[in-house]
N, C-alpha and C. Protein backbone atom coordinates (compact mmCIF):
# COMPACT_ATOMS: atom_id res chain seq x y z
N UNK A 1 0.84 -1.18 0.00
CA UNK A 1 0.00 0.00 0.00
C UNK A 1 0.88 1.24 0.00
N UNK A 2 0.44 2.10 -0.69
CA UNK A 2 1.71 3.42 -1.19
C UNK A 2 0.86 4.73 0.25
N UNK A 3 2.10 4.97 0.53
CA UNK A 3 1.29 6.29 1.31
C UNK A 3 0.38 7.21 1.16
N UNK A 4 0.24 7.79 -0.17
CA UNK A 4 -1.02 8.72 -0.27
C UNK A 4 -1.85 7.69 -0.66
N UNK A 5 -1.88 6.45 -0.45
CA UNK A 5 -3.52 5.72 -0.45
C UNK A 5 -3.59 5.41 1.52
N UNK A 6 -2.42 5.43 1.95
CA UNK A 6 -2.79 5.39 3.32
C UNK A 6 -3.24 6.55 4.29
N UNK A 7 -3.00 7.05 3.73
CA UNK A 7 -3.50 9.27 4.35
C UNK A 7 -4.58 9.02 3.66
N UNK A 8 -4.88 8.42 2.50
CA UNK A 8 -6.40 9.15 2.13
C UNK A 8 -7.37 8.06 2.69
N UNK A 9 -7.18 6.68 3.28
CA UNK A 9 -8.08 5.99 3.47
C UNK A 9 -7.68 6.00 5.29
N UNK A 10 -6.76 6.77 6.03
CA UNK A 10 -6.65 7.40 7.23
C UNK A 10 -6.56 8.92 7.09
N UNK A 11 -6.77 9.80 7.09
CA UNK A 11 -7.06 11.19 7.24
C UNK A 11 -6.46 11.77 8.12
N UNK A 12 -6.52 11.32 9.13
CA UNK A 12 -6.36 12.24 10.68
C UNK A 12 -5.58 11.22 11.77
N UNK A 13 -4.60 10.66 10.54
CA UNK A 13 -3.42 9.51 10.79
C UNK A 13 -2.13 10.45 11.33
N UNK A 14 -1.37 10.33 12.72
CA UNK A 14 0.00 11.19 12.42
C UNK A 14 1.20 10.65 11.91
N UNK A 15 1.90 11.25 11.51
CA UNK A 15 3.05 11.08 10.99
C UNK A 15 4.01 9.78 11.56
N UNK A 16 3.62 9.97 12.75
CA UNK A 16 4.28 8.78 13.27
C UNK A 16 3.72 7.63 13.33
N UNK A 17 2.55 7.13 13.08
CA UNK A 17 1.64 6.39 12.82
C UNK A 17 1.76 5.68 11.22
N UNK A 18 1.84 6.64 10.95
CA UNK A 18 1.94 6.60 8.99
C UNK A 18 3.19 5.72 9.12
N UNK A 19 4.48 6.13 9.92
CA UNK A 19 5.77 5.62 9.79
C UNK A 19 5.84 4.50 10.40
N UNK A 20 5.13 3.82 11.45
CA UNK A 20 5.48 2.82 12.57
C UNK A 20 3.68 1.70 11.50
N UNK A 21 3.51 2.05 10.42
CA UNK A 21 2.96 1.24 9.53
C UNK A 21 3.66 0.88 8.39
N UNK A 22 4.59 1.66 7.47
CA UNK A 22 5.41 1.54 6.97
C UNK A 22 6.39 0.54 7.57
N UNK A 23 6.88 1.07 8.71
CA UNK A 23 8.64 0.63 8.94
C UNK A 23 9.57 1.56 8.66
N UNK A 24 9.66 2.97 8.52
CA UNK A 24 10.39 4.11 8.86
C UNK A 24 9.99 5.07 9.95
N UNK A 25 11.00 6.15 9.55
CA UNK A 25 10.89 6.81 10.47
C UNK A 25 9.67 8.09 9.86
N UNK A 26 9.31 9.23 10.94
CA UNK A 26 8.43 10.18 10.77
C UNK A 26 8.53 11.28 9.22
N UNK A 27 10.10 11.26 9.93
CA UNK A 27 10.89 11.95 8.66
C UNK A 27 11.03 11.76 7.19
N UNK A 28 10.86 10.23 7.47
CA UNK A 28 11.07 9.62 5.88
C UNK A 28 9.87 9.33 5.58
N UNK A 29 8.64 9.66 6.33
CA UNK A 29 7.20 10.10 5.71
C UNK A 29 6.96 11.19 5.58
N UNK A 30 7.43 12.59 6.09
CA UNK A 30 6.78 13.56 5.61
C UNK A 30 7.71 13.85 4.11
N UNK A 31 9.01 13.31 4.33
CA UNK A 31 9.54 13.74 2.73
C UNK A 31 9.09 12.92 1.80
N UNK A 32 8.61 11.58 1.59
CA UNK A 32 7.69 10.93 0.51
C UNK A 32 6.36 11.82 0.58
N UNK A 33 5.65 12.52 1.55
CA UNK A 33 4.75 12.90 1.13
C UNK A 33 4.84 14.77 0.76
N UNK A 34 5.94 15.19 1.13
CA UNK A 34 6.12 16.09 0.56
C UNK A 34 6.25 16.63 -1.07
N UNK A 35 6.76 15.15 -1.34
CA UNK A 35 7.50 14.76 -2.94
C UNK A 35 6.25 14.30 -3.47
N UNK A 36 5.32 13.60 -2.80
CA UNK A 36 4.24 13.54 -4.11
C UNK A 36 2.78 14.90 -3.89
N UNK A 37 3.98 15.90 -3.36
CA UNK A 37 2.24 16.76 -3.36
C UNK A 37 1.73 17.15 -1.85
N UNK A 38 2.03 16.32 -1.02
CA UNK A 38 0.62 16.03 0.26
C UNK A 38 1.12 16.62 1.26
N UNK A 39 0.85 17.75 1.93
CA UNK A 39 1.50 18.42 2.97
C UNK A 39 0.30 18.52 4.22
N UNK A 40 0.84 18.25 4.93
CA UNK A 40 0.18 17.67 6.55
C UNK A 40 0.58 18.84 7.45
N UNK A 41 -0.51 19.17 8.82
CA UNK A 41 -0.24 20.35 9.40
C UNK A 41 0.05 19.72 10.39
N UNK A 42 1.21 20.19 11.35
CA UNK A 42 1.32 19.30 12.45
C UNK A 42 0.41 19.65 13.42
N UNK A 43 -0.13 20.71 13.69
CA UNK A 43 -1.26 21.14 14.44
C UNK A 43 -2.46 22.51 14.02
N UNK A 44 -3.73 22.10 13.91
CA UNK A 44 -4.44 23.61 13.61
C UNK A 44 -3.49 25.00 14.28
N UNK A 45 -4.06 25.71 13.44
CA UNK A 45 -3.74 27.14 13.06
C UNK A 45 -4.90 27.88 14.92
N UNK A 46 -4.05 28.56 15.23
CA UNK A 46 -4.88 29.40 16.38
C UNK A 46 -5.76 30.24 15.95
N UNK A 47 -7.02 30.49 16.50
CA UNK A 47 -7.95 31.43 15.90
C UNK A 47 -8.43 32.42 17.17
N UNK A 48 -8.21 33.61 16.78
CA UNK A 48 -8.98 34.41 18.08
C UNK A 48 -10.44 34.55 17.97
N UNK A 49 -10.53 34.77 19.31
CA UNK A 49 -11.99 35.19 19.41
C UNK A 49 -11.74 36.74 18.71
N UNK A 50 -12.70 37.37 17.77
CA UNK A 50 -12.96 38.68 17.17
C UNK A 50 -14.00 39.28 18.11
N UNK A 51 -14.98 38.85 18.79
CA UNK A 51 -16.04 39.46 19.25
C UNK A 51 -15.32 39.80 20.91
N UNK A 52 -14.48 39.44 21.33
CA UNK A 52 -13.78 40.11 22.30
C UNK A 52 -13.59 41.22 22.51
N UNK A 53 -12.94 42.39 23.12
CA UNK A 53 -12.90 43.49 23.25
C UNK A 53 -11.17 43.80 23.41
N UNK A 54 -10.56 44.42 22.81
CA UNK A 54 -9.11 44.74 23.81
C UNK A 54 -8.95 45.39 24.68
């Protein structure tokens, strides 16, 4: 099974997960998936509250 069929049939798989299914390391999954395209966030983006006041 090739990695971007394993991210797309796991989604919300981490990196280290992806790798300890393989048999590498974290590293040598985000650069195969860097190389075909597929870039992974290691964590959401922070969002403020707007309706707050300063």
């Amino acid at each position: 099974q090739k990695p971007a069929q394993y991210v797309g049939q796991h989604p919300d798989a981490y990196l280290h997960e992806i790798a300890k299914h393989f048999d590498c390391t974290a590293a040598t999954v985000c650069y195969a998936l860097k190389q075909m395209g597929i870039t992974r966030k290691k964590r959401p983006p922070l969002t403020k509250n707007k309706t707050r006041p300063k």
